[in-house]
C-alpha atoms as a PDB file:
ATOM      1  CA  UNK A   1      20.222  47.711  98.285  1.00  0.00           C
ATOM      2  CA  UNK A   2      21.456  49.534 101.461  1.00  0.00           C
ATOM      3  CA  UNK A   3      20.120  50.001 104.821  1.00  0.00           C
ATOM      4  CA  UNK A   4      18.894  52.922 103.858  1.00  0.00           C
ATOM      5  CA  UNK A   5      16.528  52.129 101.310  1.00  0.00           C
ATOM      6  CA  UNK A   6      13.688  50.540 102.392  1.00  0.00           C
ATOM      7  CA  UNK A   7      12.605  47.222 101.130  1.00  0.00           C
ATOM      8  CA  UNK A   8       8.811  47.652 101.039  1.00  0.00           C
ATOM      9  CA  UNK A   9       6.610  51.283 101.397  1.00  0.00           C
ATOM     10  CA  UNK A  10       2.935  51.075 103.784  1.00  0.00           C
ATOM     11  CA  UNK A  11       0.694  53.329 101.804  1.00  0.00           C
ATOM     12  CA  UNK A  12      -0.772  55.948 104.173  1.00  0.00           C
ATOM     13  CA  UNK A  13      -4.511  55.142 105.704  1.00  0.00           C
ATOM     14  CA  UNK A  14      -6.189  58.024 104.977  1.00  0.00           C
ATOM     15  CA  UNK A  15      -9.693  58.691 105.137  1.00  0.00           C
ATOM     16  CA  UNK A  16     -12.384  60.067 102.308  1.00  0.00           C
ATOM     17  CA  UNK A  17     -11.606  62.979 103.144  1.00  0.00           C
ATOM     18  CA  UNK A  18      -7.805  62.593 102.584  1.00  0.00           C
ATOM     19  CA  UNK A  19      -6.584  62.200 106.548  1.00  0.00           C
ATOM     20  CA  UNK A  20      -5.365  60.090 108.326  1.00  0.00           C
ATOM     21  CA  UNK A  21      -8.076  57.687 110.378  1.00  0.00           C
ATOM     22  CA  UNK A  22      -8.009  54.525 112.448  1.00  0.00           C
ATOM     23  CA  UNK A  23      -9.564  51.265 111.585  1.00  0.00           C
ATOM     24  CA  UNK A  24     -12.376  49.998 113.565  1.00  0.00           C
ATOM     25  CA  UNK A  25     -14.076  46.661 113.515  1.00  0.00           C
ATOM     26  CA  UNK A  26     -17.803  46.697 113.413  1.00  0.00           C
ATOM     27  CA  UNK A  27     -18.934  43.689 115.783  1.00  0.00           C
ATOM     28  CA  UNK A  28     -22.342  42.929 115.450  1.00  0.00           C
ATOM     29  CA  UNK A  29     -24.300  41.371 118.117  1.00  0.00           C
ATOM     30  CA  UNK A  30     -27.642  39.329 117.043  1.00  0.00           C
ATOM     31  CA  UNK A  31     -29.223  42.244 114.127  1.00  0.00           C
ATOM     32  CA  UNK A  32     -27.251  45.538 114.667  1.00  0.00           C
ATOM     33  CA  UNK A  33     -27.282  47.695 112.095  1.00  0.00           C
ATOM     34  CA  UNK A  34     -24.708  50.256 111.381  1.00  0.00           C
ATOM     35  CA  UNK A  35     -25.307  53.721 111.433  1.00  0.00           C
ATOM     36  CA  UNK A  36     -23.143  56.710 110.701  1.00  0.00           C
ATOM     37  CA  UNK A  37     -23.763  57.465 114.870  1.00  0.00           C
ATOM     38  CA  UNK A  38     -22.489  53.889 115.524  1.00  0.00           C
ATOM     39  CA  UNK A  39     -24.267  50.759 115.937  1.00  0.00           C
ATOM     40  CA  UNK A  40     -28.486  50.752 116.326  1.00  0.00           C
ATOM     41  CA  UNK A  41     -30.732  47.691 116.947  1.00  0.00           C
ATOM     42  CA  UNK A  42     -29.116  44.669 118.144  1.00  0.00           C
ATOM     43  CA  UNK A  43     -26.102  45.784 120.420  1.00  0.00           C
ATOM     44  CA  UNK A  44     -22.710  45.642 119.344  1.00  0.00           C
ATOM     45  CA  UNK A  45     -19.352  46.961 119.378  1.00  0.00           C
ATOM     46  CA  UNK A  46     -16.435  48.561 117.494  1.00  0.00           C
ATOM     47  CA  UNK A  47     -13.160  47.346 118.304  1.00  0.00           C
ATOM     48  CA  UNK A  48      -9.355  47.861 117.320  1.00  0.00           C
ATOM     49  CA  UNK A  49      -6.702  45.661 118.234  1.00  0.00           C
ATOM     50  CA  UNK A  50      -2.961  46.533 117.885  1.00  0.00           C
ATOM     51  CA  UNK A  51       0.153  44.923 119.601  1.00  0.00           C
ATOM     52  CA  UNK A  52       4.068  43.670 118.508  1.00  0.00           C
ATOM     53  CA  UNK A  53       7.008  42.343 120.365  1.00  0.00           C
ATOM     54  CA  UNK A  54       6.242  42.166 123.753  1.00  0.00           C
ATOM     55  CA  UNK A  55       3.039  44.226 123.808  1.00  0.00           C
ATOM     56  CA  UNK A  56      -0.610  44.077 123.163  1.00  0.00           C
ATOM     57  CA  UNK A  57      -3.680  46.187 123.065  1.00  0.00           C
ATOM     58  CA  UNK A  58      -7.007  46.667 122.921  1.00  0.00           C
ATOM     59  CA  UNK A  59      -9.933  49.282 122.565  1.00  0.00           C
ATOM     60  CA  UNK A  60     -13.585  48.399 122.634  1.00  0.00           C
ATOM     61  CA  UNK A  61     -16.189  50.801 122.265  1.00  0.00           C
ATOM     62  CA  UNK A  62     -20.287  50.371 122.746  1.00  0.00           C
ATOM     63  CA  UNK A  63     -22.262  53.126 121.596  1.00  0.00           C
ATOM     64  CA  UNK A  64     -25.474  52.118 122.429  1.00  0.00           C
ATOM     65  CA  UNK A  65     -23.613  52.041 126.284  1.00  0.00           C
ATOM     66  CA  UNK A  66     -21.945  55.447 125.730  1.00  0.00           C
ATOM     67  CA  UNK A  67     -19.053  53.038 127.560  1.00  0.00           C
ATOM     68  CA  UNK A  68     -15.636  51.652 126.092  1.00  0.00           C
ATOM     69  CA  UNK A  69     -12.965  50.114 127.834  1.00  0.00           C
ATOM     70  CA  UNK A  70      -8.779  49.719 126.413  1.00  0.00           C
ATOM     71  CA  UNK A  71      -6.804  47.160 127.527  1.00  0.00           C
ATOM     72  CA  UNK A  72      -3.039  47.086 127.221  1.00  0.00           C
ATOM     73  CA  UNK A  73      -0.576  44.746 128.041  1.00  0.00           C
ATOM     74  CA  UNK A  74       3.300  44.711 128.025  1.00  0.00           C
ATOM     75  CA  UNK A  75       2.964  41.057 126.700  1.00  0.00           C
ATOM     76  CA  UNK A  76       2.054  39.536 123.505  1.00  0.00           C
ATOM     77  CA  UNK A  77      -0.263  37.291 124.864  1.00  0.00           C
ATOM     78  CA  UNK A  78      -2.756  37.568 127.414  1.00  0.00           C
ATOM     79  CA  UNK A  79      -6.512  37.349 127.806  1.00  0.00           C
ATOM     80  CA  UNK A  80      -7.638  40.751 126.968  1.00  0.00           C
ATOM     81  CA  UNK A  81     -10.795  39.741 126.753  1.00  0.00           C
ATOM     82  CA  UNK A  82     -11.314  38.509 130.518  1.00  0.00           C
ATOM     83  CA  UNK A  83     -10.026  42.010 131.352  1.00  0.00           C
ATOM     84  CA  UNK A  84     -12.503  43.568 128.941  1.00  0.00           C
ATOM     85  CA  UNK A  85     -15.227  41.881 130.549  1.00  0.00           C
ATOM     86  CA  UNK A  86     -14.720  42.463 133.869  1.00  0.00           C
ATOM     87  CA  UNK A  87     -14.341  46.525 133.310  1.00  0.00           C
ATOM     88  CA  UNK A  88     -17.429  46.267 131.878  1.00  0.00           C
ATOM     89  CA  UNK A  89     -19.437  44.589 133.824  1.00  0.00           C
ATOM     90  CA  UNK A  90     -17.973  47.316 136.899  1.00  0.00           C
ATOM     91  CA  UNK A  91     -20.250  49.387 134.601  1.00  0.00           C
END
């Protein structure tokens, strides 16, 4: 095998309708339910999370807020969520 060729293929993420989407975490707080307009009843959150060498990110949204907050870091570690907090309770 050469450089050239890779060793392994990602298959694209694409949605249902055949594009490409990102993946969000539904985080439920206490008995949210989840709608197709977000999250309804008991709070909540959707989240993604990305990062590699030297780098690390975050985005947090809360519909029933209209608020979200991203977080990034030119570390691999650090506490995202402290920052995440604090931005939000500013709000």
């Amino acid at each position: 095998m050469s450089a050239a060729e890779p060793v392994e293929t990602v298959p694209d993420q694409l949605t249902e309708r055949g594009v490409p989407g990102l993946a969000l975490v539904v985080v439920r707080d206490g008995e949210a339910e989840v709608t197709a307009a977000g999250l309804a009843g008991g709070g909540g959150h959707l989240e993604h999370l990305g990062g590699g060498g030297g780098f690390w990110t975050m985005m947090r949204i809360l519909p029933e807020r209209r608020l979200g907050v991203v977080t990034m870091g030119n570390a691999t570690r650090y506490d995202h969520e402290r920052l995440a907090r604090a931005a939000l309770a500013q709000s």
